[in-house]
PDB file of N, CA and C in Angstrom:
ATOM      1  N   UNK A   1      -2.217 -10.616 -13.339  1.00  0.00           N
ATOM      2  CA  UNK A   1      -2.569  -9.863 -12.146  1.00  0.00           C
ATOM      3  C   UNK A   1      -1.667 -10.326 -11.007  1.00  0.00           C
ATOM      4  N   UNK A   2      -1.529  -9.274 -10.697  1.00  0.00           N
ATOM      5  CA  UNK A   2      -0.273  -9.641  -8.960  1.00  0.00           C
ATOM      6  C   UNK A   2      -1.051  -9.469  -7.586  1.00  0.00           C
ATOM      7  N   UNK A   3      -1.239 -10.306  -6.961  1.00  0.00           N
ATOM      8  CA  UNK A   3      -1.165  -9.478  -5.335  1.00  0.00           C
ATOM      9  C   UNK A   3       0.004  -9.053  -4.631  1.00  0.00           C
ATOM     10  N   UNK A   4      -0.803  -7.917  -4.083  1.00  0.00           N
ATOM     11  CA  UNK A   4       0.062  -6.790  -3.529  1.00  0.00           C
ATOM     12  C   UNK A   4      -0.283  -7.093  -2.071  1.00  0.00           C
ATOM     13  N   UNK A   5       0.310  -6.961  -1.057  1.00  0.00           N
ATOM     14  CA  UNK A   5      -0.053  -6.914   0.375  1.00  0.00           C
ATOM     15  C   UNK A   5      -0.194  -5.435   0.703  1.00  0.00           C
ATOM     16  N   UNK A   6      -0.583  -4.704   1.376  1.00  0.00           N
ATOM     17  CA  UNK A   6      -1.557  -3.539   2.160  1.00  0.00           C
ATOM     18  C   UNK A   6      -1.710  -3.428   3.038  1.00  0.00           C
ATOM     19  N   UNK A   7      -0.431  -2.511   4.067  1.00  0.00           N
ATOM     20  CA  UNK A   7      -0.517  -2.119   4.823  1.00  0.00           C
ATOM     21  C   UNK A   7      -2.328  -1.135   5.398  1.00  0.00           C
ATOM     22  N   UNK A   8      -2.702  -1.271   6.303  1.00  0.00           N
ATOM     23  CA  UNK A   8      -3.736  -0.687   6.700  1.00  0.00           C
ATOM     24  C   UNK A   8      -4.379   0.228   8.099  1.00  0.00           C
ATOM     25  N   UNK A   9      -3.248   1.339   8.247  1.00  0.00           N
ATOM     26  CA  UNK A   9      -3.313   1.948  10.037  1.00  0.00           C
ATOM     27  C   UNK A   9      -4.435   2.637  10.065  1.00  0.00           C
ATOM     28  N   UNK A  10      -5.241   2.369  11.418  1.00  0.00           N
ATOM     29  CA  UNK A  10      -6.229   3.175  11.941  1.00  0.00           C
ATOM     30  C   UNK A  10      -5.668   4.434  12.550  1.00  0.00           C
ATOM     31  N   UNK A  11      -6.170   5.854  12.360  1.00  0.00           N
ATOM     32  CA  UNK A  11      -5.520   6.674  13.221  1.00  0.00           C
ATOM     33  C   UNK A  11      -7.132   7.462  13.482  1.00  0.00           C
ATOM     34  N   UNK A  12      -6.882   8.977  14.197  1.00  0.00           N
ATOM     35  CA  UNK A  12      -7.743   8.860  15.117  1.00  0.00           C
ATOM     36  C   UNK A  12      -8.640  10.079  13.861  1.00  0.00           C
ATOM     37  N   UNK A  13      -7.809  10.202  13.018  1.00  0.00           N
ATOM     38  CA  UNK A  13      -8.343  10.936  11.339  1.00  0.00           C
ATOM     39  C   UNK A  13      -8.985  10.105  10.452  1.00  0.00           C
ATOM     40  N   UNK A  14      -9.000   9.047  10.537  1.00  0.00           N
ATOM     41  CA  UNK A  14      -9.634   8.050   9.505  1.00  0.00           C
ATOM     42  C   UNK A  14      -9.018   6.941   9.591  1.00  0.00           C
ATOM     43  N   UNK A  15      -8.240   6.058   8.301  1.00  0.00           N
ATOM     44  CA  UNK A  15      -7.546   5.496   7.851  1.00  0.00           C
ATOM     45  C   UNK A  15      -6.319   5.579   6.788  1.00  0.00           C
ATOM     46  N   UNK A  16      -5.103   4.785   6.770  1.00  0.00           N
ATOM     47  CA  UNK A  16      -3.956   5.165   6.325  1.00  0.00           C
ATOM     48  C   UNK A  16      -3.715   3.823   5.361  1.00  0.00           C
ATOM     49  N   UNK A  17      -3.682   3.560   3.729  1.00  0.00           N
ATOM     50  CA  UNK A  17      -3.095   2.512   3.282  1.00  0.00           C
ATOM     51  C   UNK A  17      -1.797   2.599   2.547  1.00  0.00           C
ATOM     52  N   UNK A  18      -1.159   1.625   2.590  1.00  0.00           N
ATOM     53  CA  UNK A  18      -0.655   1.722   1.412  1.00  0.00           C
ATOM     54  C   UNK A  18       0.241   0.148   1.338  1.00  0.00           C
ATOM     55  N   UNK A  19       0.985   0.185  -0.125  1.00  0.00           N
ATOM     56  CA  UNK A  19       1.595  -1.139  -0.563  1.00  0.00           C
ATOM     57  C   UNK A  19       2.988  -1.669   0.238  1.00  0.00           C
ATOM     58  N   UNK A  20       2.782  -2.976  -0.305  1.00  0.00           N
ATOM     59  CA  UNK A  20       4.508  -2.986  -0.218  1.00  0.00           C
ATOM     60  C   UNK A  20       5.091  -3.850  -1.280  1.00  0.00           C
ATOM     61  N   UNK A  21       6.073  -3.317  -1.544  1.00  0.00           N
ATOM     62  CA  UNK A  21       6.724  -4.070  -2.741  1.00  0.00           C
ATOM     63  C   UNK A  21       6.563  -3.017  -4.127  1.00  0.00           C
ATOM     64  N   UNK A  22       6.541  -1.870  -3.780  1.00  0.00           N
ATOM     65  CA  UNK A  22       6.331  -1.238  -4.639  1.00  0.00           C
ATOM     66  C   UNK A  22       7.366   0.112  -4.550  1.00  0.00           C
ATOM     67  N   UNK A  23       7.987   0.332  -5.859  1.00  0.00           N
ATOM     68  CA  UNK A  23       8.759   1.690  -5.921  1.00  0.00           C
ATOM     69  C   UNK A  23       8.256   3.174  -5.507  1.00  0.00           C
ATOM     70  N   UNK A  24       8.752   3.799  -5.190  1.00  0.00           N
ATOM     71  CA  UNK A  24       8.115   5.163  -5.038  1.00  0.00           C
ATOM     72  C   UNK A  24       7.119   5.085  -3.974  1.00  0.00           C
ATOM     73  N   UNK A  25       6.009   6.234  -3.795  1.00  0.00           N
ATOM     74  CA  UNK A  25       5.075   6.576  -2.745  1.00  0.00           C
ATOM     75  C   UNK A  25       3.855   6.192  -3.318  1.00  0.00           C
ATOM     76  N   UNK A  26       3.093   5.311  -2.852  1.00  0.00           N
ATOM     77  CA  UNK A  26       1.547   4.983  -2.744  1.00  0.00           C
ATOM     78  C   UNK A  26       0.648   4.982  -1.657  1.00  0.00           C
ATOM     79  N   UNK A  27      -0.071   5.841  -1.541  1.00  0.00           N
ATOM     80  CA  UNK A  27      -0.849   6.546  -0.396  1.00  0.00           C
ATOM     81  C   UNK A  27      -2.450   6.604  -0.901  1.00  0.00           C
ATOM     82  N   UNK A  28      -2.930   5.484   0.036  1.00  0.00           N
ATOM     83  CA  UNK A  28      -4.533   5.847   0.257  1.00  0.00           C
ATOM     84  C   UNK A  28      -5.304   6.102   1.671  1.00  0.00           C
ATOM     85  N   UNK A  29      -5.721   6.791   1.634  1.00  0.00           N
ATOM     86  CA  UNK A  29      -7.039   7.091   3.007  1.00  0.00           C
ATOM     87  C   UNK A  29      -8.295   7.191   2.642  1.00  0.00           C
ATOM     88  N   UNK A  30      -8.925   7.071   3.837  1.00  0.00           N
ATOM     89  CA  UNK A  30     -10.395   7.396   4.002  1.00  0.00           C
ATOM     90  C   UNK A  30     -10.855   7.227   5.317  1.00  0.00           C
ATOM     91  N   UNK A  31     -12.019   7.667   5.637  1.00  0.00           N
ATOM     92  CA  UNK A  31     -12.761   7.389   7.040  1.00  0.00           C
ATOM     93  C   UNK A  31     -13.222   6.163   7.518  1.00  0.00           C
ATOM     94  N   UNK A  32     -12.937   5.083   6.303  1.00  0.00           N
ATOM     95  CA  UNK A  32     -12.801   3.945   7.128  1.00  0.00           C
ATOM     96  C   UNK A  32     -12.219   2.787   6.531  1.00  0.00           C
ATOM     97  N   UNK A  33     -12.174   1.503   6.479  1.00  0.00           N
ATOM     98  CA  UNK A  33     -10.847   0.545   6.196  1.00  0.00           C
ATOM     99  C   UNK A  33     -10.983   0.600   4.671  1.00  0.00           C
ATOM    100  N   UNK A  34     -12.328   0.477   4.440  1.00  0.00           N
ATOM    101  CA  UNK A  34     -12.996   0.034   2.953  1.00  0.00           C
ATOM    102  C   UNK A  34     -12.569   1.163   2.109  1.00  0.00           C
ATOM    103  N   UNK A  35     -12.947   2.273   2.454  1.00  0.00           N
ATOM    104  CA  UNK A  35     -12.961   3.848   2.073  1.00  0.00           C
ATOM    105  C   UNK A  35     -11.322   3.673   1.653  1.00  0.00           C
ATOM    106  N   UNK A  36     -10.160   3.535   2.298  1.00  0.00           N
ATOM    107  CA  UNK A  36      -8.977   3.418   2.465  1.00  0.00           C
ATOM    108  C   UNK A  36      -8.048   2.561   1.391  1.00  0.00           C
ATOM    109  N   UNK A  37      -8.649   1.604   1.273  1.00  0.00           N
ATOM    110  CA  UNK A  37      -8.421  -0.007   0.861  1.00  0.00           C
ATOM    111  C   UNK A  37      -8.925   0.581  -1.011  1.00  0.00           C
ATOM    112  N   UNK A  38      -9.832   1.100  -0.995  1.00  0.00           N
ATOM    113  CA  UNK A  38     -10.444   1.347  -2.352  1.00  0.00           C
ATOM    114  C   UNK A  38      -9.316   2.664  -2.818  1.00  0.00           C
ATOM    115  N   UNK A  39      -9.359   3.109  -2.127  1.00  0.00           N
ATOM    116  CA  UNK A  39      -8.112   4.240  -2.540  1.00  0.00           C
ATOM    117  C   UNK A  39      -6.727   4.391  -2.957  1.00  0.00           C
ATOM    118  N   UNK A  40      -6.023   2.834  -2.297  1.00  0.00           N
ATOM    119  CA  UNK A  40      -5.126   2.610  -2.348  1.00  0.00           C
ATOM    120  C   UNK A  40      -4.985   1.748  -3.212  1.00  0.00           C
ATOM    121  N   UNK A  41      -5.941   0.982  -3.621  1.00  0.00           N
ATOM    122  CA  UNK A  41      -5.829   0.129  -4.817  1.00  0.00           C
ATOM    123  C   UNK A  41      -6.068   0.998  -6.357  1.00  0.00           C
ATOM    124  N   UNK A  42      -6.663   2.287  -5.979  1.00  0.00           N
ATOM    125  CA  UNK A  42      -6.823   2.944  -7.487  1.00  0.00           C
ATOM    126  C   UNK A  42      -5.673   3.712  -7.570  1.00  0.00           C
ATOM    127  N   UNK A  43      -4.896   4.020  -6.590  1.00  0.00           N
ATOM    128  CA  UNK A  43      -3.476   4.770  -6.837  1.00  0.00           C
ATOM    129  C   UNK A  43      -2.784   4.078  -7.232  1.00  0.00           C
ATOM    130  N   UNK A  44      -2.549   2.336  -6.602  1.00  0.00           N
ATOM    131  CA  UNK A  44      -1.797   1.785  -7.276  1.00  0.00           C
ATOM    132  C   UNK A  44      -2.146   1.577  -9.058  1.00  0.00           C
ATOM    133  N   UNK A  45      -3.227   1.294  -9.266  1.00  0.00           N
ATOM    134  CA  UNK A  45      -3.623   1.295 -10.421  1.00  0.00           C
ATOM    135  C   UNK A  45      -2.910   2.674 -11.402  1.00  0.00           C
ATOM    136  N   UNK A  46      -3.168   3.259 -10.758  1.00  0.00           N
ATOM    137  CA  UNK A  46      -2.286   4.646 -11.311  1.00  0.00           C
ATOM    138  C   UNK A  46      -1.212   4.568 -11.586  1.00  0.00           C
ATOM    139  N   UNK A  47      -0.006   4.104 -10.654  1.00  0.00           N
ATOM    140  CA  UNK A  47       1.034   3.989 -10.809  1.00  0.00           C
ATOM    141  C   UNK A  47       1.648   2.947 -11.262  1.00  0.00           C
ATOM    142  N   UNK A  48       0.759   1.942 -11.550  1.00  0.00           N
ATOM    143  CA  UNK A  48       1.077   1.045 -12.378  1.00  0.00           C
ATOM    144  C   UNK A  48       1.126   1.322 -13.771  1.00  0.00           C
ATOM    145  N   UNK A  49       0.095   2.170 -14.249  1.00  0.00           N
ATOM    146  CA  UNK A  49       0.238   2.962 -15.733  1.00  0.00           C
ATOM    147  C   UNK A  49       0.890   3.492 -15.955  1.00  0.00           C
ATOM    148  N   UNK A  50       1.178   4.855 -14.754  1.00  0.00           N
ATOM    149  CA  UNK A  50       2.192   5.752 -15.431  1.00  0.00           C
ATOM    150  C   UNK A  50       3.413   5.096 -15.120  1.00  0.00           C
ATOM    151  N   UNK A  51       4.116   4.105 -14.571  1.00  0.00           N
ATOM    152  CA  UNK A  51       5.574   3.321 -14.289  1.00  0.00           C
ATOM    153  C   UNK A  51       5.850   2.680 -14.732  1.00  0.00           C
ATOM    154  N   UNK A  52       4.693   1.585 -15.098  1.00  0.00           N
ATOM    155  CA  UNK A  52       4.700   0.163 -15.640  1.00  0.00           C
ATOM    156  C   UNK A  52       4.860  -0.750 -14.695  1.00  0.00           C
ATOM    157  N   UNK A  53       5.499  -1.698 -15.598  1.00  0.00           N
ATOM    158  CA  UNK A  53       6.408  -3.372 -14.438  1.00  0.00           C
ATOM    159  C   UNK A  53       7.972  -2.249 -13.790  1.00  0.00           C
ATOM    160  N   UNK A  54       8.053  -1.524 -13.944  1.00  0.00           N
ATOM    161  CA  UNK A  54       9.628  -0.638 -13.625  1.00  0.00           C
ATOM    162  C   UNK A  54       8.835  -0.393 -11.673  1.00  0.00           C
ATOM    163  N   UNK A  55       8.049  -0.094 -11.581  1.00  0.00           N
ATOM    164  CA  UNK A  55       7.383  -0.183 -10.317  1.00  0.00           C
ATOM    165  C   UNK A  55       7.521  -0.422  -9.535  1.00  0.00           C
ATOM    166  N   UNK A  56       7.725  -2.138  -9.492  1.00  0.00           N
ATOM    167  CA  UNK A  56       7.566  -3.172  -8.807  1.00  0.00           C
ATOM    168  C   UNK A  56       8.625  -3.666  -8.475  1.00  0.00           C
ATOM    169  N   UNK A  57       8.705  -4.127  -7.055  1.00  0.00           N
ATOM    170  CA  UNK A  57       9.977  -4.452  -6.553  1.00  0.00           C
ATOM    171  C   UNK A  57      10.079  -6.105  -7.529  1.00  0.00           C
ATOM    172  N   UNK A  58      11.284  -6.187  -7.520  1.00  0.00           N
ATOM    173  CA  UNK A  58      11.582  -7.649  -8.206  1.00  0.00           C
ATOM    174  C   UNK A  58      11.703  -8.391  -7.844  1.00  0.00           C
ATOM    175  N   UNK A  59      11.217  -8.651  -6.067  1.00  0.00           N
ATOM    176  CA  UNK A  59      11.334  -9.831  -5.894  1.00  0.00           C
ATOM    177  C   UNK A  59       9.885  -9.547  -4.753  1.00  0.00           C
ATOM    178  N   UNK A  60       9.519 -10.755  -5.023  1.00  0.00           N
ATOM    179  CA  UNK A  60       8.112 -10.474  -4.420  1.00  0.00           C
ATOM    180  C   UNK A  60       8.338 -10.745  -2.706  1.00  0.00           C
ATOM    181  N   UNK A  61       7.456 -10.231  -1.628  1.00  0.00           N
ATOM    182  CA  UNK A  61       7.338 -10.158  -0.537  1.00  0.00           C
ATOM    183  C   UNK A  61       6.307 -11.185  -0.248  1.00  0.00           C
ATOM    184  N   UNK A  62       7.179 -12.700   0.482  1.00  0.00           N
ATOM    185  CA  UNK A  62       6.909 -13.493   0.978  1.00  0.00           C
ATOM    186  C   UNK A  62       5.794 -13.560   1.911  1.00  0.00           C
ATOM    187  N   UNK A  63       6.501 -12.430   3.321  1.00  0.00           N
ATOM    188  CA  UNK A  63       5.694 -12.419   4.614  1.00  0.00           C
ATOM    189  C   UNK A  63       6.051 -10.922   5.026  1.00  0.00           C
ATOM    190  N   UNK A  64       4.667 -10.725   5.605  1.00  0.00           N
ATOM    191  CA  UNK A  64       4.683  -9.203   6.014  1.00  0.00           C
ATOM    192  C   UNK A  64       5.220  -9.419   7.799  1.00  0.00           C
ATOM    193  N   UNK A  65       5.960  -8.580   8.345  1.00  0.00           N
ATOM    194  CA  UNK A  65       5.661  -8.969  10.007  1.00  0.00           C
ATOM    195  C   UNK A  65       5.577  -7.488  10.952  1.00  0.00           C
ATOM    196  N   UNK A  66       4.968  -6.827  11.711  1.00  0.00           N
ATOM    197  CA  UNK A  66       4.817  -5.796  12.148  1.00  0.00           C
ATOM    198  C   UNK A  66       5.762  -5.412  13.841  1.00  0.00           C
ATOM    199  N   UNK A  67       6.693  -4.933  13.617  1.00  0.00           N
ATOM    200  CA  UNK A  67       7.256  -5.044  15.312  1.00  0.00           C
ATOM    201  C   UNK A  67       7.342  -3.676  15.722  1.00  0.00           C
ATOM    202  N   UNK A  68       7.450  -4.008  17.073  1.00  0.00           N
ATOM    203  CA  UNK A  68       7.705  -2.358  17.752  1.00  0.00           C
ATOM    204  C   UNK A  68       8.901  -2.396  18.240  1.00  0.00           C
ATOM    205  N   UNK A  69       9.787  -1.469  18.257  1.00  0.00           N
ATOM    206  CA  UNK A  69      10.644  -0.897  18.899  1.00  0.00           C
ATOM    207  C   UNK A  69      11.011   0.351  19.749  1.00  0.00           C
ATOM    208  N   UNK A  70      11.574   0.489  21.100  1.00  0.00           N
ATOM    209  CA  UNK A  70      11.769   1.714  21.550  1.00  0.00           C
ATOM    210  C   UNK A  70      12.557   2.491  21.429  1.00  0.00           C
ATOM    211  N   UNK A  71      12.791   3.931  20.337  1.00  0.00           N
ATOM    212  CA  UNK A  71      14.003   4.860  20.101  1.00  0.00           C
ATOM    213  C   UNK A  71      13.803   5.822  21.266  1.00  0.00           C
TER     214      UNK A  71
END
């Protein structure tokens, strides 16, 4: 078993999750963190079947860090 880190945005629709360290698009929501969090862990589950270990980035993600910038 791996941990995955999980991104988790509040917006003003519910909630927004998803992975990192992972190939392709993984997308969970719900109306609230839990709702969200459960969603995003059964997609990954998903895409762990249909991809395999081909998935997964190959080198694992140390530290997550969140910044803002102005474009």
């Amino acid at each position: 078993m791996r941990q995955i880190k999980i991104i988790v945005e509040k917006h003003p629709e519910g909630y927004v999750a998803y992975p990192l360290g992972l190939k392709g698009v993984v997308v969970g929501e719900g109306d609230t963190y839990e709702e969200a969090l459960a969603d995003v862990k059964s997609a990954i589950k998903f895409h762990m079947e249909t991809f395999g270990k081909e998935a997964l980035e190959t080198k694992e993600i140390i530290e997550t860090f969140v910044a803002e910038v102005a474009v």
